[in-house]
PDB file of N, CA and C in Angstrom:
ATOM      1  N   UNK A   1       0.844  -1.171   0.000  1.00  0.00           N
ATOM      2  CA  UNK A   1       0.000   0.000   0.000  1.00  0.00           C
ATOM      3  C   UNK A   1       0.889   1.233   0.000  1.00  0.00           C
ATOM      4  N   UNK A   2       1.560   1.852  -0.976  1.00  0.00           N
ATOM      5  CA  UNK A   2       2.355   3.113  -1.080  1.00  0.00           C
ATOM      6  C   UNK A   2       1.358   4.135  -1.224  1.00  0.00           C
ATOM      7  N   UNK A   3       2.108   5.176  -1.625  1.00  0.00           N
ATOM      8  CA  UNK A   3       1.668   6.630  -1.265  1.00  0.00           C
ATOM      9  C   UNK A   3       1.186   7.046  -2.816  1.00  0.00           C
ATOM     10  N   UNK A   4       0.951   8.603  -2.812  1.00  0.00           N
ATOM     11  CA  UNK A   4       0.396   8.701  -3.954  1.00  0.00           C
ATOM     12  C   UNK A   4       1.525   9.076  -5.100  1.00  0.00           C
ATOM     13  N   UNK A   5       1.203   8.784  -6.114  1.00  0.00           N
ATOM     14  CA  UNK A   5       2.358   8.694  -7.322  1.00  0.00           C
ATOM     15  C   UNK A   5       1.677   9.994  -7.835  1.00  0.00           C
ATOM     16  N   UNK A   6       2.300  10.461  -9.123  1.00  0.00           N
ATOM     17  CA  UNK A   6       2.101  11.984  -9.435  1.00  0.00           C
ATOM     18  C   UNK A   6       0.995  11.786  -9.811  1.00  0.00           C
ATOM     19  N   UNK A   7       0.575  10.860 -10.987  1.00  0.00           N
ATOM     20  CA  UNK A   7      -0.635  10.819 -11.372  1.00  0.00           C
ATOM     21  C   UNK A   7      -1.966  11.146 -10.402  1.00  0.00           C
ATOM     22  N   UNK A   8      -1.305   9.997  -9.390  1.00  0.00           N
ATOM     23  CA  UNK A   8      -2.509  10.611  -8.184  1.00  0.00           C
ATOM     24  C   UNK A   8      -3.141  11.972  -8.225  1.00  0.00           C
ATOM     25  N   UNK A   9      -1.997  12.613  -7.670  1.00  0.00           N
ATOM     26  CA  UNK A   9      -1.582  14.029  -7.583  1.00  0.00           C
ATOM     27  C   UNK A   9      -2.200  14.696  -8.610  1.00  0.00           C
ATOM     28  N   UNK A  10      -1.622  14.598  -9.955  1.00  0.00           N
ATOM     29  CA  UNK A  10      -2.281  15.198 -10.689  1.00  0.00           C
ATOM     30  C   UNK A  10      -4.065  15.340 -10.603  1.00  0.00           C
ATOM     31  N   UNK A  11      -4.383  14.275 -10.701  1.00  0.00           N
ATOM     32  CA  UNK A  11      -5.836  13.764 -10.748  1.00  0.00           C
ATOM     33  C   UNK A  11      -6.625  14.895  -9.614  1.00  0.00           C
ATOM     34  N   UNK A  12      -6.104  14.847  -8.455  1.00  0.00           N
ATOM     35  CA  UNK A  12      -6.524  15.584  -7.536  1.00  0.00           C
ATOM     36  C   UNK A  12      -6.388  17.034  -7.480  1.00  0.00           C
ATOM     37  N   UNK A  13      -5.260  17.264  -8.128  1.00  0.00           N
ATOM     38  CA  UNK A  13      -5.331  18.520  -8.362  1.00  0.00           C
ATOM     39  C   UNK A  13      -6.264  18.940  -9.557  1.00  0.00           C
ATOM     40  N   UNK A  14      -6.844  18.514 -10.439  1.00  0.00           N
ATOM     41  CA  UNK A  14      -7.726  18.706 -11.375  1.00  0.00           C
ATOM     42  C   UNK A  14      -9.076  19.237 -10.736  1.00  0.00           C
ATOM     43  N   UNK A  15      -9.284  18.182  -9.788  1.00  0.00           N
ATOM     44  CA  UNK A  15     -10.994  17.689  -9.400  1.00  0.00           C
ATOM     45  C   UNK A  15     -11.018  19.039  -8.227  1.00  0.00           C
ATOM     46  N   UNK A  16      -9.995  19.276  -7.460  1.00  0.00           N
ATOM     47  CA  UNK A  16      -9.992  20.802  -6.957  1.00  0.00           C
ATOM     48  C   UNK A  16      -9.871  21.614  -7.316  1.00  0.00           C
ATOM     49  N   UNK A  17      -9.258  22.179  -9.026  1.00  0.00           N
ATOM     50  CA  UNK A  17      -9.547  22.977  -9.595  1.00  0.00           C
ATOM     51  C   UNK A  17     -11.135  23.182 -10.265  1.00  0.00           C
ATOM     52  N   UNK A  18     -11.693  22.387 -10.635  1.00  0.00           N
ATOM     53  CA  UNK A  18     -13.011  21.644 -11.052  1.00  0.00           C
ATOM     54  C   UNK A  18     -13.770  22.505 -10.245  1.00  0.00           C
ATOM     55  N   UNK A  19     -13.927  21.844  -9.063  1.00  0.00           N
ATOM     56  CA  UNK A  19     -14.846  22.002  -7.953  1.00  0.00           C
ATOM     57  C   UNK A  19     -14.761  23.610  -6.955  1.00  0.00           C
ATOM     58  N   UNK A  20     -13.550  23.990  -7.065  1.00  0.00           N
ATOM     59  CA  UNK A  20     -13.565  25.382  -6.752  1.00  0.00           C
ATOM     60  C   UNK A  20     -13.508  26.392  -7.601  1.00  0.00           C
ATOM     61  N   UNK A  21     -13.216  26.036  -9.078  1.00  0.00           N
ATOM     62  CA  UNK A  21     -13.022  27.101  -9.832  1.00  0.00           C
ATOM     63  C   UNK A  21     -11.804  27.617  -9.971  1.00  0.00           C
ATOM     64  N   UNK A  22     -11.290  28.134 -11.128  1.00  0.00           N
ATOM     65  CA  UNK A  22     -10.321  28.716 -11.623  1.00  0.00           C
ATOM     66  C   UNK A  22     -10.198  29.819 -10.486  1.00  0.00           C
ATOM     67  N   UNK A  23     -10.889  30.805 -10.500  1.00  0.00           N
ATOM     68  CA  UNK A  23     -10.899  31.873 -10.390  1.00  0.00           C
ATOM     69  C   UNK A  23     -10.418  31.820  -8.778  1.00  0.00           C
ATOM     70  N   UNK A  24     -11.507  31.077  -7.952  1.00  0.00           N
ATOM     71  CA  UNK A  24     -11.277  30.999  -6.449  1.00  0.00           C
ATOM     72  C   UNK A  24     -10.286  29.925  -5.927  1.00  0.00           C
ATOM     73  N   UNK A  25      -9.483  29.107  -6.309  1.00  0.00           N
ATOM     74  CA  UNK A  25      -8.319  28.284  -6.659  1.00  0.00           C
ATOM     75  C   UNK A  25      -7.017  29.280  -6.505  1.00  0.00           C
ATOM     76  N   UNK A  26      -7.061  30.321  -7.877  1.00  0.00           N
ATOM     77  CA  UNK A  26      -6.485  30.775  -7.659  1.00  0.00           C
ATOM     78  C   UNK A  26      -5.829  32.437  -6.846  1.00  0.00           C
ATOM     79  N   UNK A  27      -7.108  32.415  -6.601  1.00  0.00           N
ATOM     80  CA  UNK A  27      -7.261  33.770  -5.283  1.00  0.00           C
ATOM     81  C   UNK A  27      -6.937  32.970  -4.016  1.00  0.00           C
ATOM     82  N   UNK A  28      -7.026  31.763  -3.507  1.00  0.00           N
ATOM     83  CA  UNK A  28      -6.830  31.177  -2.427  1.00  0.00           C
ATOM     84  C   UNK A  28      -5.223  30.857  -2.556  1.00  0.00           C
ATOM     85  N   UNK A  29      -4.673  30.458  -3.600  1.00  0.00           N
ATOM     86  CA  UNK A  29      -3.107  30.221  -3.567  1.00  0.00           C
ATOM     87  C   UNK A  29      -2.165  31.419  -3.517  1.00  0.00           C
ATOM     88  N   UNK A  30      -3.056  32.574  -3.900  1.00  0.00           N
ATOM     89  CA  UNK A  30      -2.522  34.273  -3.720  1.00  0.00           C
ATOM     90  C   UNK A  30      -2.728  34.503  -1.802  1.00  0.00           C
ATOM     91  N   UNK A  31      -3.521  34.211  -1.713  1.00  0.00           N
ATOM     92  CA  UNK A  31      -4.035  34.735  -0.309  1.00  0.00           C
ATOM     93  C   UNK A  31      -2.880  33.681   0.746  1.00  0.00           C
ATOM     94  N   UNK A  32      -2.344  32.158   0.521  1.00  0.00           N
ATOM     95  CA  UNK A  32      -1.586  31.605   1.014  1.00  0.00           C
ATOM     96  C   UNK A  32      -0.374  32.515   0.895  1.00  0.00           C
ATOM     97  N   UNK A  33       0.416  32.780  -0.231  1.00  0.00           N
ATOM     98  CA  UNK A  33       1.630  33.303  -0.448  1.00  0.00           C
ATOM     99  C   UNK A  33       1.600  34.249   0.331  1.00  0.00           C
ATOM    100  N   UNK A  34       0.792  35.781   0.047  1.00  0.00           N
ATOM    101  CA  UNK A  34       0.668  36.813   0.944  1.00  0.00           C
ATOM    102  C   UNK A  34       0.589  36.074   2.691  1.00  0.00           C
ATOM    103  N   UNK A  35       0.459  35.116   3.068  1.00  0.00           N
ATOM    104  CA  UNK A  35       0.448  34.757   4.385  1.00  0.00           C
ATOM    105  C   UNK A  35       1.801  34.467   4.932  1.00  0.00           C
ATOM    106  N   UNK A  36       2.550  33.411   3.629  1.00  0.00           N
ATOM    107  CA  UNK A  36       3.347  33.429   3.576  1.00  0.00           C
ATOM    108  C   UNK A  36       4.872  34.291   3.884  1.00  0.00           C
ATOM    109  N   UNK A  37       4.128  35.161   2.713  1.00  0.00           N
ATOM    110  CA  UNK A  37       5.239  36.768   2.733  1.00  0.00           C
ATOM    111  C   UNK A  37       5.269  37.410   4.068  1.00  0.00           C
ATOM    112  N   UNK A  38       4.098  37.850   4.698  1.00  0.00           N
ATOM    113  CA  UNK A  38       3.755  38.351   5.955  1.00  0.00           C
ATOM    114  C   UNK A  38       4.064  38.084   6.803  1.00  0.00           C
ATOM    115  N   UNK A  39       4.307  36.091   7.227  1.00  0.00           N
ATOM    116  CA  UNK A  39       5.220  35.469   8.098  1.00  0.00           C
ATOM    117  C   UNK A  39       6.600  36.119   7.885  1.00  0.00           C
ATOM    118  N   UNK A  40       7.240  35.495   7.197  1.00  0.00           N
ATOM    119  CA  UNK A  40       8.726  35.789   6.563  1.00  0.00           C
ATOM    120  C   UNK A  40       9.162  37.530   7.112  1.00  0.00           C
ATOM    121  N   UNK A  41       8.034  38.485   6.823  1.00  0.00           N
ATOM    122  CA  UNK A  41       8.501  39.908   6.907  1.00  0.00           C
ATOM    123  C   UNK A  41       8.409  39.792   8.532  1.00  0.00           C
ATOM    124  N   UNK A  42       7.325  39.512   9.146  1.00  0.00           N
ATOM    125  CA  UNK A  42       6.846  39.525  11.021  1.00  0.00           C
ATOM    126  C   UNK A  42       8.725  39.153  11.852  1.00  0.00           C
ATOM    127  N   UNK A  43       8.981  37.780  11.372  1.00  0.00           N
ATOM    128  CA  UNK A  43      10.162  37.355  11.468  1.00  0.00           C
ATOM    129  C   UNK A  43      11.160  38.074  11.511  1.00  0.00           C
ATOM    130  N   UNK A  44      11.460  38.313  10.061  1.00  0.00           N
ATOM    131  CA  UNK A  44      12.531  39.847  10.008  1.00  0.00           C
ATOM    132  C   UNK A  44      12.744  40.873  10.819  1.00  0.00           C
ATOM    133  N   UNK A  45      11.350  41.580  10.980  1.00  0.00           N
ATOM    134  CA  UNK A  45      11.350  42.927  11.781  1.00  0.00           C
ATOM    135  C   UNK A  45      11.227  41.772  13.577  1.00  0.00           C
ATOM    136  N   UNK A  46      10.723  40.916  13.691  1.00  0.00           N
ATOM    137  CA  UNK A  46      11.155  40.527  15.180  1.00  0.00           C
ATOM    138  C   UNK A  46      13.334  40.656  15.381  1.00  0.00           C
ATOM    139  N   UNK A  47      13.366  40.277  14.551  1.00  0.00           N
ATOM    140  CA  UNK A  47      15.155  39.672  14.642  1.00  0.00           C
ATOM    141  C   UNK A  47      15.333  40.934  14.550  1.00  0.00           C
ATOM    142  N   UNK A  48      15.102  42.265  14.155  1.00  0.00           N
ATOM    143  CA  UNK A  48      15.685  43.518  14.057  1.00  0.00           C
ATOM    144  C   UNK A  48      15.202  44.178  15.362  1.00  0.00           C
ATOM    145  N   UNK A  49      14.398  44.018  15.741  1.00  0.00           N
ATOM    146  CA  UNK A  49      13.290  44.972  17.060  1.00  0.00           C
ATOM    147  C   UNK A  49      14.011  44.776  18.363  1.00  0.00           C
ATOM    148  N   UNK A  50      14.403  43.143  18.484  1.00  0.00           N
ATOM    149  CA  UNK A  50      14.700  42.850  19.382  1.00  0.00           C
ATOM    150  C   UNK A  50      16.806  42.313  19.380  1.00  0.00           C
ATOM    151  N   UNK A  51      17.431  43.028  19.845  1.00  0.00           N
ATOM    152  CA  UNK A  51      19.009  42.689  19.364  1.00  0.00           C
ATOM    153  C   UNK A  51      19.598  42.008  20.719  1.00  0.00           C
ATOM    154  N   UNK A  52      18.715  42.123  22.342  1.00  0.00           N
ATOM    155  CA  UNK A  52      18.953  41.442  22.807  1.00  0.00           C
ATOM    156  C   UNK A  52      18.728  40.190  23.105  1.00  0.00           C
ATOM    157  N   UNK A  53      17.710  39.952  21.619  1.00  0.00           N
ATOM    158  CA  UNK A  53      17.460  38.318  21.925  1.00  0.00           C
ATOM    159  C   UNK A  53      18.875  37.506  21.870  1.00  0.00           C
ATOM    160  N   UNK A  54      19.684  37.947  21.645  1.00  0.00           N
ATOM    161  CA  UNK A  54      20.912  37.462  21.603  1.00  0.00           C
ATOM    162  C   UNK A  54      21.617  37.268  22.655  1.00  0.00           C
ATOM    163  N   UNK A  55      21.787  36.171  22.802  1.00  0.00           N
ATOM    164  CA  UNK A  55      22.726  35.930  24.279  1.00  0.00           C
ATOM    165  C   UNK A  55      24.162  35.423  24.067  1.00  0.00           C
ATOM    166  N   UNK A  56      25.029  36.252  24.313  1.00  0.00           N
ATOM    167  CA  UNK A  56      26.730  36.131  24.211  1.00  0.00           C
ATOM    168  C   UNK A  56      26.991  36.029  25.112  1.00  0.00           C
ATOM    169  N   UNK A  57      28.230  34.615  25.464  1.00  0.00           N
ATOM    170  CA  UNK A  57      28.752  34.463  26.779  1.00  0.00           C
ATOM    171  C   UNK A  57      30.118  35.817  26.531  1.00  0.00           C
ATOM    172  N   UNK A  58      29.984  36.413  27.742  1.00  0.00           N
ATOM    173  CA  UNK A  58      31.447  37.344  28.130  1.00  0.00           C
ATOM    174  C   UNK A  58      32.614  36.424  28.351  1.00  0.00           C
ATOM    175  N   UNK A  59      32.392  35.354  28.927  1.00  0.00           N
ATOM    176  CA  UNK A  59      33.894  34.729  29.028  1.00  0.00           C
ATOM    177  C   UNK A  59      33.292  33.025  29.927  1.00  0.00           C
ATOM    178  N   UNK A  60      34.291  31.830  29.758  1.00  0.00           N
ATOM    179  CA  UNK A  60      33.986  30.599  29.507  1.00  0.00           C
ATOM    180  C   UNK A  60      33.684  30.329  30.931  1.00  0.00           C
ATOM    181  N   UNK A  61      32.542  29.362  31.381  1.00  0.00           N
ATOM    182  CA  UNK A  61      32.329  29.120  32.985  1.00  0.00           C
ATOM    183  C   UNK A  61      32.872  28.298  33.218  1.00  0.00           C
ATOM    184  N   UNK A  62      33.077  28.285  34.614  1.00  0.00           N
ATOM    185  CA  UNK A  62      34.576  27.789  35.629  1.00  0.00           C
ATOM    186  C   UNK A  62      33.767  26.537  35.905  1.00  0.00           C
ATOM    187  N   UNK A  63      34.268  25.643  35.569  1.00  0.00           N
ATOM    188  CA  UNK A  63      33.707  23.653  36.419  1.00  0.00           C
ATOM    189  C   UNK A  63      33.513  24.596  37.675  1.00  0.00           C
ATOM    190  N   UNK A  64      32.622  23.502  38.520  1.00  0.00           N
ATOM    191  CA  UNK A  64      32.902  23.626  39.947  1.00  0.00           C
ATOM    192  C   UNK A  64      33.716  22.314  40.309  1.00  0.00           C
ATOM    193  N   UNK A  65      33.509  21.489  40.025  1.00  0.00           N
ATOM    194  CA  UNK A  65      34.125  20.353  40.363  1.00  0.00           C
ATOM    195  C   UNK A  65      35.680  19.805  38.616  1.00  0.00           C
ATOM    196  N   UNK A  66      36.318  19.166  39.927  1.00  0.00           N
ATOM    197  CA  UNK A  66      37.308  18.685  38.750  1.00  0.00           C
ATOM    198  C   UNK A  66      36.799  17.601  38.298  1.00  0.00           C
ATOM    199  N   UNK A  67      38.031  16.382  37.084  1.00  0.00           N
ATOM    200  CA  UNK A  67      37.536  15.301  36.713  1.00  0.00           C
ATOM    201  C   UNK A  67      37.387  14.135  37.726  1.00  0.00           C
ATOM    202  N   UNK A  68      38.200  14.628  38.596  1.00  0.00           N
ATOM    203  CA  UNK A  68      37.769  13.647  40.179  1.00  0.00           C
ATOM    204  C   UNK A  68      36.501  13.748  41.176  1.00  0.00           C
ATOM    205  N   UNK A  69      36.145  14.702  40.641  1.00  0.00           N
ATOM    206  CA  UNK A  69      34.672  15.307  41.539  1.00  0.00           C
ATOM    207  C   UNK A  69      35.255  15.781  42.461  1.00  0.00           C
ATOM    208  N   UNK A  70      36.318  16.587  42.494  1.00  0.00           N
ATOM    209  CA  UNK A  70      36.805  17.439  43.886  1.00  0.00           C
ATOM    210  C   UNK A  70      36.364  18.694  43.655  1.00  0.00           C
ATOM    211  N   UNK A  71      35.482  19.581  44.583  1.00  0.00           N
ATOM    212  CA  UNK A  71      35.660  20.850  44.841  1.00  0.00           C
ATOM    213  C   UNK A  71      36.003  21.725  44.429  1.00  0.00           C
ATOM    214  N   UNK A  72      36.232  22.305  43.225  1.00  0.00           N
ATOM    215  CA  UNK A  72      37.113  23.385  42.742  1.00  0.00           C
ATOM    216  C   UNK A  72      36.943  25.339  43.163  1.00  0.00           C
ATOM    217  N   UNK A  73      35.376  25.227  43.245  1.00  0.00           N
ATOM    218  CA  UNK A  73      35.327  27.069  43.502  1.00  0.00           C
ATOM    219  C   UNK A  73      33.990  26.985  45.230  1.00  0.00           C
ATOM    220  N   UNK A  74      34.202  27.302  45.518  1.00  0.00           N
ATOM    221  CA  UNK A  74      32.999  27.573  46.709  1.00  0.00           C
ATOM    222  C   UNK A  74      31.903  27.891  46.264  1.00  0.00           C
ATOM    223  N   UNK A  75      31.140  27.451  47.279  1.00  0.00           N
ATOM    224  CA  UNK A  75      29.495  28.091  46.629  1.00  0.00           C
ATOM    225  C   UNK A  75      28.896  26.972  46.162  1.00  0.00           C
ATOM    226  N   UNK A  76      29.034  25.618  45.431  1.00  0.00           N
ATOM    227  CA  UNK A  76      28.904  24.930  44.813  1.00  0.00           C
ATOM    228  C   UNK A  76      27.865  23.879  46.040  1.00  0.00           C
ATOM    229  N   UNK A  77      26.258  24.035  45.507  1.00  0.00           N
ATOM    230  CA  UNK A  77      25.421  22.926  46.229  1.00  0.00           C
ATOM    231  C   UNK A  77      26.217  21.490  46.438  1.00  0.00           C
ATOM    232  N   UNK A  78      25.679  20.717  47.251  1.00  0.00           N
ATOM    233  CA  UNK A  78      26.027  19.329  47.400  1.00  0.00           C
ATOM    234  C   UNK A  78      24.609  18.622  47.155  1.00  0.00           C
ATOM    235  N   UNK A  79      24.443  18.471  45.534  1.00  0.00           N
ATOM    236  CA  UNK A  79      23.325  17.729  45.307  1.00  0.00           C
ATOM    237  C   UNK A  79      23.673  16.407  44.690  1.00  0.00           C
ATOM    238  N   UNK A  80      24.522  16.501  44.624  1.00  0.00           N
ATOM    239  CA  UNK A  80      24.704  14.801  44.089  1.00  0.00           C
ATOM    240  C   UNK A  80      24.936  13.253  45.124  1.00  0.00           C
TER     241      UNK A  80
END
């Protein structure tokens, strides 16, 4: 039982052009794109609006513990 082959495809795309019409077929695949476009632009101006969504480490964090599990900086819970 596989999937649909183009023909399928094709076929179906016919019987929905058929049944909705040229006209409203293709005002509905305009009205997707423009949704499309509108995502894509929302996106853009978020990544520009906001510059501290960006999080940069200032400099590399210190283990607390070594590869022996010893102690290295204070402060460090004892949850293990």
């Amino acid at each position: 039982m596989g999937g649909f082959s183009p023909i399928h495809l094709l076929v179906l795309a016919v019987v929905a052009i058929l049944l909705l019409g040229g006209g409203r077929f293709s005002s509905l695949m305009g009205d997707v794109a423009k949704g499309v476009k509108n995502f894509k632009k929302g996106m853009a101006e978020e990544d520009e609006t906001r510059p501290s969504a960006r999080i940069e480490a200032k400099s590399a964090a210190e283990p607390a513990f070594d590869r022996d599990g010893n102690r290295v900086r204070e402060g460090v819970r004892e949850d293990r």
